[in-house]
N, C-alpha and C. Protein backbone atom coordinates (compact mmCIF):
# COMPACT_ATOMS: atom_id res chain seq x y z
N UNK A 1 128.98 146.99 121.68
CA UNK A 1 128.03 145.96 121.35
C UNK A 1 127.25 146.30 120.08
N UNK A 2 126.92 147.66 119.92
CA UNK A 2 126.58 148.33 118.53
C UNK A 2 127.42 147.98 117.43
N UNK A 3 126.70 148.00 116.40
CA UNK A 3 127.27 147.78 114.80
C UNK A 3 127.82 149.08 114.65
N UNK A 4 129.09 149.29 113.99
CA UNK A 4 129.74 150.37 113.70
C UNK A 4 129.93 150.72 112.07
N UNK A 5 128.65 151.69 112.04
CA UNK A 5 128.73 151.60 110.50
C UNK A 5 129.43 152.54 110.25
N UNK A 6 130.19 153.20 110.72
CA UNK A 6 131.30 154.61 110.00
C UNK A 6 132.20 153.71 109.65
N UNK A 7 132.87 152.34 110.31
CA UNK A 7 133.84 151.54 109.89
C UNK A 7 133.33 150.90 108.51
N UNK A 8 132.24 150.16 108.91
CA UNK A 8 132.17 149.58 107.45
C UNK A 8 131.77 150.74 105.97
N UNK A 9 131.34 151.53 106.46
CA UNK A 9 131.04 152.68 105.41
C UNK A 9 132.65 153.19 104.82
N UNK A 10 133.67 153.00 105.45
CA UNK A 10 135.18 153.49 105.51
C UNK A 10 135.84 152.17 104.63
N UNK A 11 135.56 151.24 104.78
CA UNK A 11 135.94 150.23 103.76
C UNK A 11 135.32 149.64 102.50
N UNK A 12 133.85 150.04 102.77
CA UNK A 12 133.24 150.23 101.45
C UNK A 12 133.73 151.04 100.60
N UNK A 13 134.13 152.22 100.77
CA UNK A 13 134.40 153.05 100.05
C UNK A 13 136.01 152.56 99.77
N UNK A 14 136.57 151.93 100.19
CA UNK A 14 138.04 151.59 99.86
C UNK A 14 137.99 150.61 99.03
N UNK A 15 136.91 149.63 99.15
CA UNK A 15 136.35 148.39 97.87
C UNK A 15 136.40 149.08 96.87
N UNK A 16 135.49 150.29 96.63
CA UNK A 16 135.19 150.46 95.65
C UNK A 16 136.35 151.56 95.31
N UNK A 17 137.31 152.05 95.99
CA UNK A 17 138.12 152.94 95.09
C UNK A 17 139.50 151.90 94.69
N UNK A 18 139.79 150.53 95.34
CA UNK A 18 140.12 149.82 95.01
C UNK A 18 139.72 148.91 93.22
N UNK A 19 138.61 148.71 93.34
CA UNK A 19 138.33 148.30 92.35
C UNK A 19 138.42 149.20 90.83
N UNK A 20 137.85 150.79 90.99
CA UNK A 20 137.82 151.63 90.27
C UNK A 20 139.41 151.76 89.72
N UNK A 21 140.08 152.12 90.39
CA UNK A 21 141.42 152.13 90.47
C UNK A 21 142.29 150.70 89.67
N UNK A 22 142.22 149.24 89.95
CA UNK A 22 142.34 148.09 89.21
C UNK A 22 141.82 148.47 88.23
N UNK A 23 140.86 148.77 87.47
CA UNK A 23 139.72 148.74 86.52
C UNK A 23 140.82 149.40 85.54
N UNK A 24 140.62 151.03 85.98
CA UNK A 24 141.78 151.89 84.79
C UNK A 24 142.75 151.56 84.60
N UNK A 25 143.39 151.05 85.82
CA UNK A 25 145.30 150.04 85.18
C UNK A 25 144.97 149.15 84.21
N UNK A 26 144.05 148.65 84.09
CA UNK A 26 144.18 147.61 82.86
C UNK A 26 143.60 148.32 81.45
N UNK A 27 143.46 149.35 81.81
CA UNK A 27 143.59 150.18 80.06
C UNK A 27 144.64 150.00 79.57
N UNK A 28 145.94 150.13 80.45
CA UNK A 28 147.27 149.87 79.68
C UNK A 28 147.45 148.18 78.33
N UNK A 29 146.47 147.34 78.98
CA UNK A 29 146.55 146.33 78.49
C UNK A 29 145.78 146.44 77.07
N UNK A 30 144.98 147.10 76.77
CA UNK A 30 144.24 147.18 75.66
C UNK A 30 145.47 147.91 74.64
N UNK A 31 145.70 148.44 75.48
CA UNK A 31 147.03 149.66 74.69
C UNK A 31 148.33 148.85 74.13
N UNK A 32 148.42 147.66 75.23
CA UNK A 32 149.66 146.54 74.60
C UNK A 32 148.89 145.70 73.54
N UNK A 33 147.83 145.72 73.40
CA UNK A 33 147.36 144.53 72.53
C UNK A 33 147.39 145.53 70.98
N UNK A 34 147.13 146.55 71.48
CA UNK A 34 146.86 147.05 69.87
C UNK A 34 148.47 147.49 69.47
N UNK A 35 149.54 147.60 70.23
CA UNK A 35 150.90 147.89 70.15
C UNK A 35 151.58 146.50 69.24
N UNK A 36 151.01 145.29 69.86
CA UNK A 36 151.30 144.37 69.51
C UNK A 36 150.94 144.06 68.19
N UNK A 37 149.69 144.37 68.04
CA UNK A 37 148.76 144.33 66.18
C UNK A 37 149.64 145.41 65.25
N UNK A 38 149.89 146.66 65.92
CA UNK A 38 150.71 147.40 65.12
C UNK A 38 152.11 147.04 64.40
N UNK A 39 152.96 146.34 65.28
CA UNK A 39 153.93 145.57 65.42
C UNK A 39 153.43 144.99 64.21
N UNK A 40 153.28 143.97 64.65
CA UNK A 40 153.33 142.54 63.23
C UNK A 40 152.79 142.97 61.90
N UNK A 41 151.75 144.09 61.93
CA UNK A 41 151.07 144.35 60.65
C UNK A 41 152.11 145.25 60.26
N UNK A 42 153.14 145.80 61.02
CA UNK A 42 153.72 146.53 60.40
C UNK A 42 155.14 145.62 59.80
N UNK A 43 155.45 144.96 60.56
CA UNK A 43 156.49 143.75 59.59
C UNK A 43 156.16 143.06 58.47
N UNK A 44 154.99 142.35 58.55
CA UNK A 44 153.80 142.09 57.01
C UNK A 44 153.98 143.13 56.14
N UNK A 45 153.79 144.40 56.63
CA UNK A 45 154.22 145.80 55.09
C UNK A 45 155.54 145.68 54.66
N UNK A 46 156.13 145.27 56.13
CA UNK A 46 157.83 145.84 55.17
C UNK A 46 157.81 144.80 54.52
N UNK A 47 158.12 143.58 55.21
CA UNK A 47 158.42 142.43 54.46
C UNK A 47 157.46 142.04 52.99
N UNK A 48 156.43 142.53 52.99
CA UNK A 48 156.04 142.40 51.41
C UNK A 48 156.81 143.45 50.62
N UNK A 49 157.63 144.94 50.85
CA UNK A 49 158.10 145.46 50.05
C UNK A 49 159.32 145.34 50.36
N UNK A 50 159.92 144.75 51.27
CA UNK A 50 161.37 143.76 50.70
C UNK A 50 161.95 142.73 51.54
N UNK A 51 161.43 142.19 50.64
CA UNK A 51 161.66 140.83 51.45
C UNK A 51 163.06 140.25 51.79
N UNK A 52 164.04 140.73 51.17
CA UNK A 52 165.12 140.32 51.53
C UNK A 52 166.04 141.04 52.45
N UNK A 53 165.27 141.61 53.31
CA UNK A 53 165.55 142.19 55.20
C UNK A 53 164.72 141.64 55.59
N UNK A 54 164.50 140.04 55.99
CA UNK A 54 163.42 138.90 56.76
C UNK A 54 164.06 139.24 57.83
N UNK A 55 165.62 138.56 57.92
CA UNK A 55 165.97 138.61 59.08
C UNK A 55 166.16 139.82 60.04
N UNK A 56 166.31 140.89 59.37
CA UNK A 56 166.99 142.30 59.90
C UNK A 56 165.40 142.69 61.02
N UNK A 57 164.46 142.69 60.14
CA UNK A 57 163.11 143.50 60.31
C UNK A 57 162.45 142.50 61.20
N UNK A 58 162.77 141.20 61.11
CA UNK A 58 162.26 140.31 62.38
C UNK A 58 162.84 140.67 63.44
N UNK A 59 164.15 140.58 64.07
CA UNK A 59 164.78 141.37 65.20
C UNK A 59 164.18 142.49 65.60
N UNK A 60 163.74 143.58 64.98
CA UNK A 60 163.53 144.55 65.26
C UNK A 60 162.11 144.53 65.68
N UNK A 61 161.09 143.72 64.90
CA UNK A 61 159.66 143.36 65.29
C UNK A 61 159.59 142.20 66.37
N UNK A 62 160.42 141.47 67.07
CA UNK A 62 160.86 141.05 68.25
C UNK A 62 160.97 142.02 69.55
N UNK A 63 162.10 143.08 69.28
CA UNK A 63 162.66 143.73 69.82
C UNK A 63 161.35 144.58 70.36
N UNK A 64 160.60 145.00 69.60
CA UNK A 64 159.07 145.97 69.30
C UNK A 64 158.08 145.12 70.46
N UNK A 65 157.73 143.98 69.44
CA UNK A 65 156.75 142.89 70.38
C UNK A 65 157.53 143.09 72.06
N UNK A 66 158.52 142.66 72.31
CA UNK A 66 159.25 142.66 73.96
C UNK A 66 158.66 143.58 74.79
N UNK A 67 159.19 144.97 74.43
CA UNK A 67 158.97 146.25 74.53
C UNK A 67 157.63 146.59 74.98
N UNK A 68 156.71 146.21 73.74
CA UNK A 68 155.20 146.57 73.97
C UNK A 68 154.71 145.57 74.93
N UNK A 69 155.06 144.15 74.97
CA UNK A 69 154.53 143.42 75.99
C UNK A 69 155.14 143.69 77.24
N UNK A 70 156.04 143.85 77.38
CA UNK A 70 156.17 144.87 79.14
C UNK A 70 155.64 145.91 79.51
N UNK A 71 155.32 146.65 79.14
CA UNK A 71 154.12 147.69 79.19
C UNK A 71 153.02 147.30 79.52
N UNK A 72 152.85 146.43 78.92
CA UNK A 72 151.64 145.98 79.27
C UNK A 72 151.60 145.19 80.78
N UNK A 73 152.47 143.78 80.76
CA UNK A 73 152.74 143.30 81.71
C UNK A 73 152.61 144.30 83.18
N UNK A 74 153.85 145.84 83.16
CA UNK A 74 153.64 146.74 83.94
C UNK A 74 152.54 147.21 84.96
N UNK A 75 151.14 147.42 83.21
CA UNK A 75 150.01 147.64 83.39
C UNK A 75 149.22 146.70 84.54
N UNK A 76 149.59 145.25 84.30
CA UNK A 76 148.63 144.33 84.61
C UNK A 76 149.09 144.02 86.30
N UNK A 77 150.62 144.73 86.11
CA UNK A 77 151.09 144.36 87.63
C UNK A 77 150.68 145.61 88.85
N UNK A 78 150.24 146.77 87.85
CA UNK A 78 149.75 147.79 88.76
C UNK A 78 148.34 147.63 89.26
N UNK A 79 147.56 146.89 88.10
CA UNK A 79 145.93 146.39 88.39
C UNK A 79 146.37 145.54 89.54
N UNK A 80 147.07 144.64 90.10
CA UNK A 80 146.85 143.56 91.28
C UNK A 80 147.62 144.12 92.58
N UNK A 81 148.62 145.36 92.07
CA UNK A 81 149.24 145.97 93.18
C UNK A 81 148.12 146.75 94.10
N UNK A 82 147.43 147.20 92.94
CA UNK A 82 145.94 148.46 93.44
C UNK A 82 145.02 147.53 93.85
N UNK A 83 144.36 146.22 93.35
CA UNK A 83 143.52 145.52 93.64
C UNK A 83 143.86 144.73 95.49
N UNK A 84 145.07 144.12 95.23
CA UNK A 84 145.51 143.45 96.49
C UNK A 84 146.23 143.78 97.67
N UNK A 85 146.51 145.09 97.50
CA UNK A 85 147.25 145.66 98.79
C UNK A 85 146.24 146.71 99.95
């Protein structure tokens, strides 16, 4: 008939290592965004010093962008795995 606070004290603490835990997985995402800025600013360099590999150096800054955005994606799927399970 008593309130059982060792239980709720036992899931408080799982809120919050839940949340702590979500929180740092999405560092990965800051890490895809600046992967992504690296990417393109770095196709802008080549392609101003030669421009006639547009097509070659786009594939490859595709290929780059893909790459770095799954990582990230990864990231964002470990924040809701840790948050929701």
């Amino acid at each position: 008939m008593g309130f059982d606070f060792k239980v709720e004290y036992i899931n408080a603490i799982l809120t919050l290592g839940k949340s702590c835990g979500a929180g740092l997985a999405t560092i990965g995402l800051a890490g895809a965004g600046i992967g992504v800025g690296l990417v393109f600013g770095s196709l802008i360099f080549a392609l101003g010093r030669n421009p006639s590999e547009e097509t070659r150096l786009f594939k490859y800054a595709m290929l780059g962008f893909a790459l770095t955005e799954a990582v990230g994606l990864l990231a964002l799927m470990m924040a809701f795995l840790i948050l929701f399970s």
